[in-house]
Protein backbone atom coordinates (compact mmCIF):
# COMPACT_ATOMS: atom_id res chain seq x y z
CA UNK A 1 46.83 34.38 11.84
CA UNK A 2 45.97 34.26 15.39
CA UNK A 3 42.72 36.20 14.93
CA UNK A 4 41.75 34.62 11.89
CA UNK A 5 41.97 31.49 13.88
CA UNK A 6 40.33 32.84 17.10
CA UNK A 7 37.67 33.34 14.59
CA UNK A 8 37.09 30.60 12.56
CA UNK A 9 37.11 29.04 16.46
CA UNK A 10 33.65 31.60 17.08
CA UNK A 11 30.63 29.70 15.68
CA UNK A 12 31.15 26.30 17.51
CA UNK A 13 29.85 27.90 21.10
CA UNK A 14 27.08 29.24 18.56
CA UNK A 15 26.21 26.19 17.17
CA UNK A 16 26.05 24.31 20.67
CA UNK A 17 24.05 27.25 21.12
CA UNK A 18 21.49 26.97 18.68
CA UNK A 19 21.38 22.86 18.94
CA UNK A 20 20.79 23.49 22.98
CA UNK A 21 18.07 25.89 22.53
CA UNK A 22 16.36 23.49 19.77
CA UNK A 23 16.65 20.95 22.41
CA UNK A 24 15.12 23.00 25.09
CA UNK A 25 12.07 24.18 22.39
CA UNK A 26 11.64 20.61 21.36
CA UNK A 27 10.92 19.35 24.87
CA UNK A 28 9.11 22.06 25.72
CA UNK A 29 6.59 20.97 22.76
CA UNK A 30 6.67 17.47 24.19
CA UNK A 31 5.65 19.22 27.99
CA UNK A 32 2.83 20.93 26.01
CA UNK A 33 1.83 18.07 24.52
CA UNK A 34 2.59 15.51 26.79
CA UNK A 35 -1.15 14.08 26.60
CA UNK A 36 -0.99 13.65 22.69
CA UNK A 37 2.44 12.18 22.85
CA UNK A 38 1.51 9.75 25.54
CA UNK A 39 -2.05 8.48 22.72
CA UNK A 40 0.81 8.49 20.00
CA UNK A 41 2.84 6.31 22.31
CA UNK A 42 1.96 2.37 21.54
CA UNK A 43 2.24 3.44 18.32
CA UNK A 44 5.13 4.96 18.12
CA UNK A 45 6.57 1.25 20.06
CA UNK A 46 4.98 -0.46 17.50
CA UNK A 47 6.74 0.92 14.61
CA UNK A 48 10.20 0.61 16.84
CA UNK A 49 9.63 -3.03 17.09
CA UNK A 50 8.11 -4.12 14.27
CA UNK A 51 9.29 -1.67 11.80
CA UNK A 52 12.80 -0.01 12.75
CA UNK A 53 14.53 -2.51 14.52
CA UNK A 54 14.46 -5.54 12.58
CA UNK A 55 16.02 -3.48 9.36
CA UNK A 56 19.22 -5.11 11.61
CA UNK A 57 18.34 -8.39 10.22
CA UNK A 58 18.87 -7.08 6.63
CA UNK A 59 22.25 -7.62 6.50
CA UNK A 60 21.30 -11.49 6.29
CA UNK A 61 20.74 -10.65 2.94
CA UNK A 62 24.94 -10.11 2.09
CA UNK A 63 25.77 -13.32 4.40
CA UNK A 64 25.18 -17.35 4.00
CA UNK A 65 22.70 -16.75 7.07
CA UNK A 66 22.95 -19.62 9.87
CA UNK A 67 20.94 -19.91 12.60
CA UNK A 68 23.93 -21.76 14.14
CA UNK A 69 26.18 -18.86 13.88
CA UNK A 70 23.95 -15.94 14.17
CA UNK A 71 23.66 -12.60 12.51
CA UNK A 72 27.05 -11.46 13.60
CA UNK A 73 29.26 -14.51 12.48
CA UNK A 74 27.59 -16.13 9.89
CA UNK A 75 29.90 -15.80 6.39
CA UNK A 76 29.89 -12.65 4.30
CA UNK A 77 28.73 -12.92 0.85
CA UNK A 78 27.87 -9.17 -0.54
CA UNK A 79 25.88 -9.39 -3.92
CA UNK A 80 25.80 -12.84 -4.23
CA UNK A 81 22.47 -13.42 -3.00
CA UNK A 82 21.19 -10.97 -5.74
CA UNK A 83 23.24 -11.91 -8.43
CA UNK A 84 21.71 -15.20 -8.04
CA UNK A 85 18.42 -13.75 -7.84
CA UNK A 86 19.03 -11.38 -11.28
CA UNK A 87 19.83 -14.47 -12.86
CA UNK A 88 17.48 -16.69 -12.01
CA UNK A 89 15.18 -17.81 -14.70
CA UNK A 90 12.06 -17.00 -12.87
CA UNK A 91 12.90 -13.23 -12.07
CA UNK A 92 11.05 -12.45 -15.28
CA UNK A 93 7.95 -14.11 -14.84
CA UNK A 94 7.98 -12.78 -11.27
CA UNK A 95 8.16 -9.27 -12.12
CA UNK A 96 5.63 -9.50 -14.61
CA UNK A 97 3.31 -11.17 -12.68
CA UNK A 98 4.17 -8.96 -9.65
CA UNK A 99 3.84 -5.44 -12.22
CA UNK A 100 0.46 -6.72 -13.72
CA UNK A 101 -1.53 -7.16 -10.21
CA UNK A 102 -0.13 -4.42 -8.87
CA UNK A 103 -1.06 -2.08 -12.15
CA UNK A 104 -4.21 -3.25 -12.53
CA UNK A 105 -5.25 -2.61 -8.82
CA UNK A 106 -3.77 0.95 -9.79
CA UNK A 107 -5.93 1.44 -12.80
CA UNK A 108 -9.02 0.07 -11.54
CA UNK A 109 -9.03 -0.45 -7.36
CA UNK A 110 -7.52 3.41 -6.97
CA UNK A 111 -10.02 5.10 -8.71
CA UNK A 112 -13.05 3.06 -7.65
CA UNK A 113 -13.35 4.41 -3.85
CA UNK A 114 -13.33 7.93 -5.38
CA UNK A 115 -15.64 7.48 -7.46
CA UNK A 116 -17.59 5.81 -4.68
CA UNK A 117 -17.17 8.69 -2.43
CA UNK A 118 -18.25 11.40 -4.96
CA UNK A 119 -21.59 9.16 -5.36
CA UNK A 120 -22.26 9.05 -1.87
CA UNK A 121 -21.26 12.52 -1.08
CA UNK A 122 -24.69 13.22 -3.47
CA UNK A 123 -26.98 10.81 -1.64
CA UNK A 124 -29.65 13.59 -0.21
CA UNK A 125 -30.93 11.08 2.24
CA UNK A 126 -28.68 10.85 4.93
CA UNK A 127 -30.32 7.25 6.54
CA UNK A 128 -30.40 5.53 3.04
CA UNK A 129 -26.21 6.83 2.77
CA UNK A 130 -25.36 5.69 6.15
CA UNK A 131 -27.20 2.26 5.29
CA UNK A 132 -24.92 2.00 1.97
CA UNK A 133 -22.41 3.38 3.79
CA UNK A 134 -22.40 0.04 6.28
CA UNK A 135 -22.99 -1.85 3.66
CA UNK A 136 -19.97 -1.35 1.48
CA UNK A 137 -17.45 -1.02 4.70
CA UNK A 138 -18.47 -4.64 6.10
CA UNK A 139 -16.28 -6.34 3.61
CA UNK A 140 -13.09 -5.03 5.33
CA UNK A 141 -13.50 -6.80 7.99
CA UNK A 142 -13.33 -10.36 6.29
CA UNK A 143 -10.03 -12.10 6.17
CA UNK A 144 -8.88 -13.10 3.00
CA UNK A 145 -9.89 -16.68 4.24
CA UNK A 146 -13.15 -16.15 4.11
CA UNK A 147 -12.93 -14.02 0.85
CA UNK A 148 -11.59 -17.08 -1.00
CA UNK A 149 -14.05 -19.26 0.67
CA UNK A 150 -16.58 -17.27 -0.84
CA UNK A 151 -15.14 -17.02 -3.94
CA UNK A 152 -14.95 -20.86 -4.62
CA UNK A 153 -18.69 -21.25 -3.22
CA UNK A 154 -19.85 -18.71 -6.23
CA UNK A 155 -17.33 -19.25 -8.66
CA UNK A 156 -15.93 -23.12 -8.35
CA UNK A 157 -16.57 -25.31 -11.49
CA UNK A 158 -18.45 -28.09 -9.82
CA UNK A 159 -20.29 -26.65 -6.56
CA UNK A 160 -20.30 -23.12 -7.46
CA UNK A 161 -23.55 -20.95 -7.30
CA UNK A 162 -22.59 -19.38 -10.76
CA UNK A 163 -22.24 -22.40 -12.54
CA UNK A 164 -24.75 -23.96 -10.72
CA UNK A 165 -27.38 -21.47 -12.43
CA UNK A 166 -25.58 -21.65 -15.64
CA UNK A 167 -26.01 -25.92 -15.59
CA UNK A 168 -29.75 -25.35 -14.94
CA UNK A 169 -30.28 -22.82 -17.86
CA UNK A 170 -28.92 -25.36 -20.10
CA UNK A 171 -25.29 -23.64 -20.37
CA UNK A 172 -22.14 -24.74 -20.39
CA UNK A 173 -19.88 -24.45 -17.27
CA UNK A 174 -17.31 -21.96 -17.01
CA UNK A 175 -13.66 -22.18 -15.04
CA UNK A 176 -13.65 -19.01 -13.38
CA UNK A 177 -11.04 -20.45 -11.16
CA UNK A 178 -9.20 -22.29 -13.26
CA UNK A 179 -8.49 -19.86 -16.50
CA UNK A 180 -5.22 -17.83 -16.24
CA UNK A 181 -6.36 -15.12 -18.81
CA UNK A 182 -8.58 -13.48 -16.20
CA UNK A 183 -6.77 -14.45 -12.37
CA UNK A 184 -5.12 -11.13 -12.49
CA UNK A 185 -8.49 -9.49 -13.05
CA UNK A 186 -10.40 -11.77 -10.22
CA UNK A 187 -7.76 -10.47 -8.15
CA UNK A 188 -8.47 -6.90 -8.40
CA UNK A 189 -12.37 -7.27 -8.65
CA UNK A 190 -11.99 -8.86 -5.28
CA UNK A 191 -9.89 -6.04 -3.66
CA UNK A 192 -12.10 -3.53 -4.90
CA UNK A 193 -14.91 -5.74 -2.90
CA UNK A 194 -13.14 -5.93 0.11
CA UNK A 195 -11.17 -2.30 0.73
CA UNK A 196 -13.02 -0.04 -1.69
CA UNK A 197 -15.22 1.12 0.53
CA UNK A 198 -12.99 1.45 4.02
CA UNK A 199 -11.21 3.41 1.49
CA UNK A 200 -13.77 5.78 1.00
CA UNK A 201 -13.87 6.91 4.91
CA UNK A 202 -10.48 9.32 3.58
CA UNK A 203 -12.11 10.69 0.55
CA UNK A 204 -15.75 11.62 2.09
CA UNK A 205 -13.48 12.83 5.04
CA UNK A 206 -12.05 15.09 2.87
CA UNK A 207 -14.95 16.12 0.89
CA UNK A 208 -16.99 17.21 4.43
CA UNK A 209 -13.96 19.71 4.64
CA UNK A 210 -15.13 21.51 1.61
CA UNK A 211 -16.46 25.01 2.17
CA UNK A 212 -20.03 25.15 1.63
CA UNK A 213 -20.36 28.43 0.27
CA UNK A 214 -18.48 27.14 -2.67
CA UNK A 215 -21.30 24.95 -3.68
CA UNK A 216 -23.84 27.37 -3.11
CA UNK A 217 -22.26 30.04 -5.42
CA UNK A 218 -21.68 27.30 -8.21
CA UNK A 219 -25.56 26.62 -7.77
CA UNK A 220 -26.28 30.41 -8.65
CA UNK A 221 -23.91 30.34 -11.20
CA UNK A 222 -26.19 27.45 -12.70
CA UNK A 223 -23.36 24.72 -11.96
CA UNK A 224 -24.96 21.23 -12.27
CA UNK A 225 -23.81 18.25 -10.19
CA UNK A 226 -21.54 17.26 -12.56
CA UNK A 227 -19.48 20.48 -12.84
CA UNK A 228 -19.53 20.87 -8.93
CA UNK A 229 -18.00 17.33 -8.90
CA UNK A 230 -15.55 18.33 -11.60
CA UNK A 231 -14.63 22.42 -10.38
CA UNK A 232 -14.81 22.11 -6.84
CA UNK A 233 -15.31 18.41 -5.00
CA UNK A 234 -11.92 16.92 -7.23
CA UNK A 235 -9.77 20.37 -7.05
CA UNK A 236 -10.58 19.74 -3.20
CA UNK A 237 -9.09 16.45 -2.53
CA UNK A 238 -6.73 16.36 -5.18
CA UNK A 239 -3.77 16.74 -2.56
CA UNK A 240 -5.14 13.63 -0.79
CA UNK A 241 -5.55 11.47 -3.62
CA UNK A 242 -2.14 12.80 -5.00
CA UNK A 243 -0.52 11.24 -1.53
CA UNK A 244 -2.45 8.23 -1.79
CA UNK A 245 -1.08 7.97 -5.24
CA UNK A 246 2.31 8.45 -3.87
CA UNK A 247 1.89 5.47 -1.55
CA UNK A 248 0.14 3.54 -3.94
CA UNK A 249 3.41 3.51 -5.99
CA UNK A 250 5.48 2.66 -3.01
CA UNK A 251 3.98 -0.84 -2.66
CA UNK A 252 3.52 -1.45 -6.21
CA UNK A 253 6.05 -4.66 -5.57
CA UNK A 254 3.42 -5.69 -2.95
CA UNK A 255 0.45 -7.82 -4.17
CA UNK A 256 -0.59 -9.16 -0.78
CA UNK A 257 0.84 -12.56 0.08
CA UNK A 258 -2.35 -14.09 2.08
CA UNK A 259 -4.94 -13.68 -1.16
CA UNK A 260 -2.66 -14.87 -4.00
CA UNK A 261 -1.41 -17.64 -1.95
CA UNK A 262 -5.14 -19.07 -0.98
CA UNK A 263 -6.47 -18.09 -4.66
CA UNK A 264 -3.47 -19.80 -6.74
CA UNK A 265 -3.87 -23.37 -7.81
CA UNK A 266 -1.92 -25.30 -10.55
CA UNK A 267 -3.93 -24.41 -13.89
CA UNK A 268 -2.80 -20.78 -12.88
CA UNK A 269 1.04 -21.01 -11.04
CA UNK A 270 2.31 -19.55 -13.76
CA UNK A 271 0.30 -16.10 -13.69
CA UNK A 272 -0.11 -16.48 -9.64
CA UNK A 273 3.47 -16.57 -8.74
CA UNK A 274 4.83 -13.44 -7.29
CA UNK A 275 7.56 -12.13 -5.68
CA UNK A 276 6.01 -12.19 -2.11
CA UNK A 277 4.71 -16.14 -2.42
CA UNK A 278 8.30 -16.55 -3.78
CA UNK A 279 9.85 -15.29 -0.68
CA UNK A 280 7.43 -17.84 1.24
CA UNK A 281 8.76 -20.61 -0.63
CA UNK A 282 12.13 -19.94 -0.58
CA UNK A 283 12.46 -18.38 2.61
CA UNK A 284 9.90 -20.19 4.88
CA UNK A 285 9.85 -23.96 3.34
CA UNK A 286 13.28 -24.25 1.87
CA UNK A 287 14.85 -22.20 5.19
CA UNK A 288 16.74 -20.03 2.01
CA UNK A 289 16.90 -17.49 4.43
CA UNK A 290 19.53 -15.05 3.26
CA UNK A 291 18.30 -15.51 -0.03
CA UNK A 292 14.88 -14.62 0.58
CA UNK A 293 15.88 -11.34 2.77
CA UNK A 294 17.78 -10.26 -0.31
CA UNK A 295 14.52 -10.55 -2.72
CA UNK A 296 12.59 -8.95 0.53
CA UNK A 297 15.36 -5.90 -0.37
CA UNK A 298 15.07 -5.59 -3.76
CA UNK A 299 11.38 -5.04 -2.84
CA UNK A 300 11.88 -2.29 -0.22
CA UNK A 301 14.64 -0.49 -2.55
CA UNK A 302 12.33 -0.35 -5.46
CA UNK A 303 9.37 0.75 -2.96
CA UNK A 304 11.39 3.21 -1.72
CA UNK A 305 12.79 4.57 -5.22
CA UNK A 306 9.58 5.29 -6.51
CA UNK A 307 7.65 6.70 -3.41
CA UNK A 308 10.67 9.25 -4.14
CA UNK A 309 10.23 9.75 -7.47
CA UNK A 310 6.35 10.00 -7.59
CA UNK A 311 6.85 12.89 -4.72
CA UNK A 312 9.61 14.20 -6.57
CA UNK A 313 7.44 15.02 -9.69
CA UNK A 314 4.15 15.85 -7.34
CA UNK A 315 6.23 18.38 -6.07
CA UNK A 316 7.39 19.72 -9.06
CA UNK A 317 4.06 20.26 -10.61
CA UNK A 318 2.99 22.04 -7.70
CA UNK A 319 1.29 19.24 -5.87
CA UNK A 320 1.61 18.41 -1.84
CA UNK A 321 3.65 15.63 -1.52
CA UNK A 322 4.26 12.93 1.31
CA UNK A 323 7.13 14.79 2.43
C-alpha cells in the first residue's frame, strides 16, 4: 500500500516540472521577441480595457441594476430580465428584422469584395488598378453620417437628385426613403458602397501569395481566365474567405447601430427596428439598464454559438478554421 501510494505521489514533482519548464520556454519566446510583443502591446491594452474587463458588468444583466447601489449590491434577479425579454411582443419582429439585414449583407455584401478582388487581380495595367483601387477604398473612410447625408441628397422625395431628374423627365416621384419593401435592401447596397472595397485589401492580399508558376502552367495547358479564376485563384483563398465566413456568422445579430439608427424614420420603424437600436432605447433613454445588458447577452451568446458551430463544420470538411 505504501508503494502504491509513494507512487501515485510521483507525477506531481513531474508535473511542476513540466508547467516550470513551459514557463521558462514561454518567456524565453517573449525575450526573443520582446520587440514584436512590445508593437502588439497597445493593442493587447486595448482589448483588456475595452474588451475583457467590462464582461464584469454582465452580471447587471441577472440584477435590478442601480446606480445607487452598484454592481455588487444591487438585487439579484437571475432570468428575469430574459424571460421578460422572450416574452415580449416585439422579440419577433426584432429578430426578423435583425436576421433579414444581417442575411442579406451575407448573400450579397460577402461575396461582392471577392468578386471585386478577382476583377482587379486581372487589371494588366497596374496605374489604371491602383487608380480604381483608390477609388473604391475612399468610401471607408466616411462616417455613416455622411453616408446618410448623401443618401437623402440623391434619394429624398422632395430635394433628392434622383427624383429631381425623374420630375424633369415628366415621371412620377418615387419614395426611396420612405418604402419599407426595399429599406433592408438600401441597407446592404450602402454597405457594399462603403466597406466592399477596404474589404478587398484581404482578398488581393491573399491572391499576391499565389505561386506564379501555377498560372503559367494553366496558360500552357490552354487555361483561360476564367478557369484560372475558378482552379487556382478561389482554391487559393478559400481558407481566408472560409474564416471570414466564420466571423461573418459571429455578428450575424449585429446590423450596425449608427446606420439603421440615422436611416430609420416612421414610414419604416417597423422593418428598421433591431435589436441593437432596441438596446439604445431601452438601455440609454429609458436608463433600463439591466434589461438592456441582458438583450446585449443574448446577442453575444448567439454570436458566440455560431462562430462555434460554423468552425465546427469548417473543420470537419477539412477546412482551416478560426481556431
Amino acid at each position: 500500500m505504501n508503494m502504491k501510494a509513494g507512487n501515485a505521489s510521483l507525477p506531481a514533482p513531474e508535473v511542476r516540472t513540466t508547467a516550470k519548464s513551459s514557463l521558462r520556454r514561454a518567456w524565453s519566446d517573449v525575450k526573443r521577441d520582446k520587440y514584436l510583443y512590445m508593437l502588439g502591446l497597445p493593442g493587447i491594452i486595448y482589448f483588456l480595457l475595452f474588451k475583457y474587463i467590462p464582461f464584469s458588468g454582465l452580471i447587471i444583466a441577472f440584477e435590478n441594476y442601480s446606480p445607487y447601489f452598484g454592481i455588487l449590491k444591487s438585487p439579484w434577479v437571475g432570468f428575469e430580465h430574459f424571460e421578460r425579454f422572450f416574452s415580449n411582443d416585439d422579440f419577433y419582429l426584432l429578430l426578423r428584422n435583425t436576421l433579414a439585414i444581417s442575411l442579406m449583407n451575407l448573400l450579397f455584401f460577402f461575396p461582392f469584395p471577392i468578386i471585386l478582388s478577382l476583377l482587379l487581380n486581372e487589371l494588366r495595367s497596374a496605374v489604371y488598378k491602383r487608380i480604381i483601387q483608390s477609388i473604391v477604398y475612399i468610401p471607408h473612410f466616411f462616417s455613416w453620417v455622411i453616408i446618410a447625408g448623401l443618401t437623402y441628397l440623391m434619394l429624398s422625395q422632395s430635394e433628392g437628385l434622383v427624383n429631381k431628374l425623374l420630375e424633369a423627365l415628366g415621371m412620377a416621384k418615387i419614395g426611396f426613403l420612405t418604402n419599407a419593401d426595399s429599406f433592408w435592401l438600401m441597407l446592404t447596397m450602402q454597405s457594399m458602397w462603403k466597406e466592399a472595397g477596404w474589404g478587398t485589401i484581404i482578398f488581393l492580399a491573399a491572391i499576391a501569395g499565389v505561386d506564379p508558376q501555377l498560372y503559367e502552367a494553366a496558360t500552357v495547358d490552354g487555361a483561360g481566365r476564367f478557369r484560372k479564376i475558378w482552379h487556382i485563384t478561389l482554391p487559393a483563398i478559400r481558407n481566408i474567405i472560409m474564416i471570414l465566413l466564420i466571423l461573418q456568422l459571429g455578428s450575424i445579430m449585429e446590423t450596425g447601430f449608427e446606420q439603421v439608427y440615422l436611416m430609420t424614420n416612421g414610414a419604416v420603424s417597423e422593418v428598421a427596428d433591431v435589436f441593437d437600436t432596441y438596446v439604445y432605447r431601452s438601455g440609454i433613454q429609458q436608463g433600463q439598464f439591466s434589461y438592456s445588458t441582458a438583450v446585449g447577452l443574448f446577442k453575444s451568446v448567439v454570436g458566440v454559438f455560431l462562430v462555434c458551430a460554423a468552425n465546427f463544420l469548417a473543420k470537419k470538411f477539412g477546412q482551416d478554421g478560426v481556431f
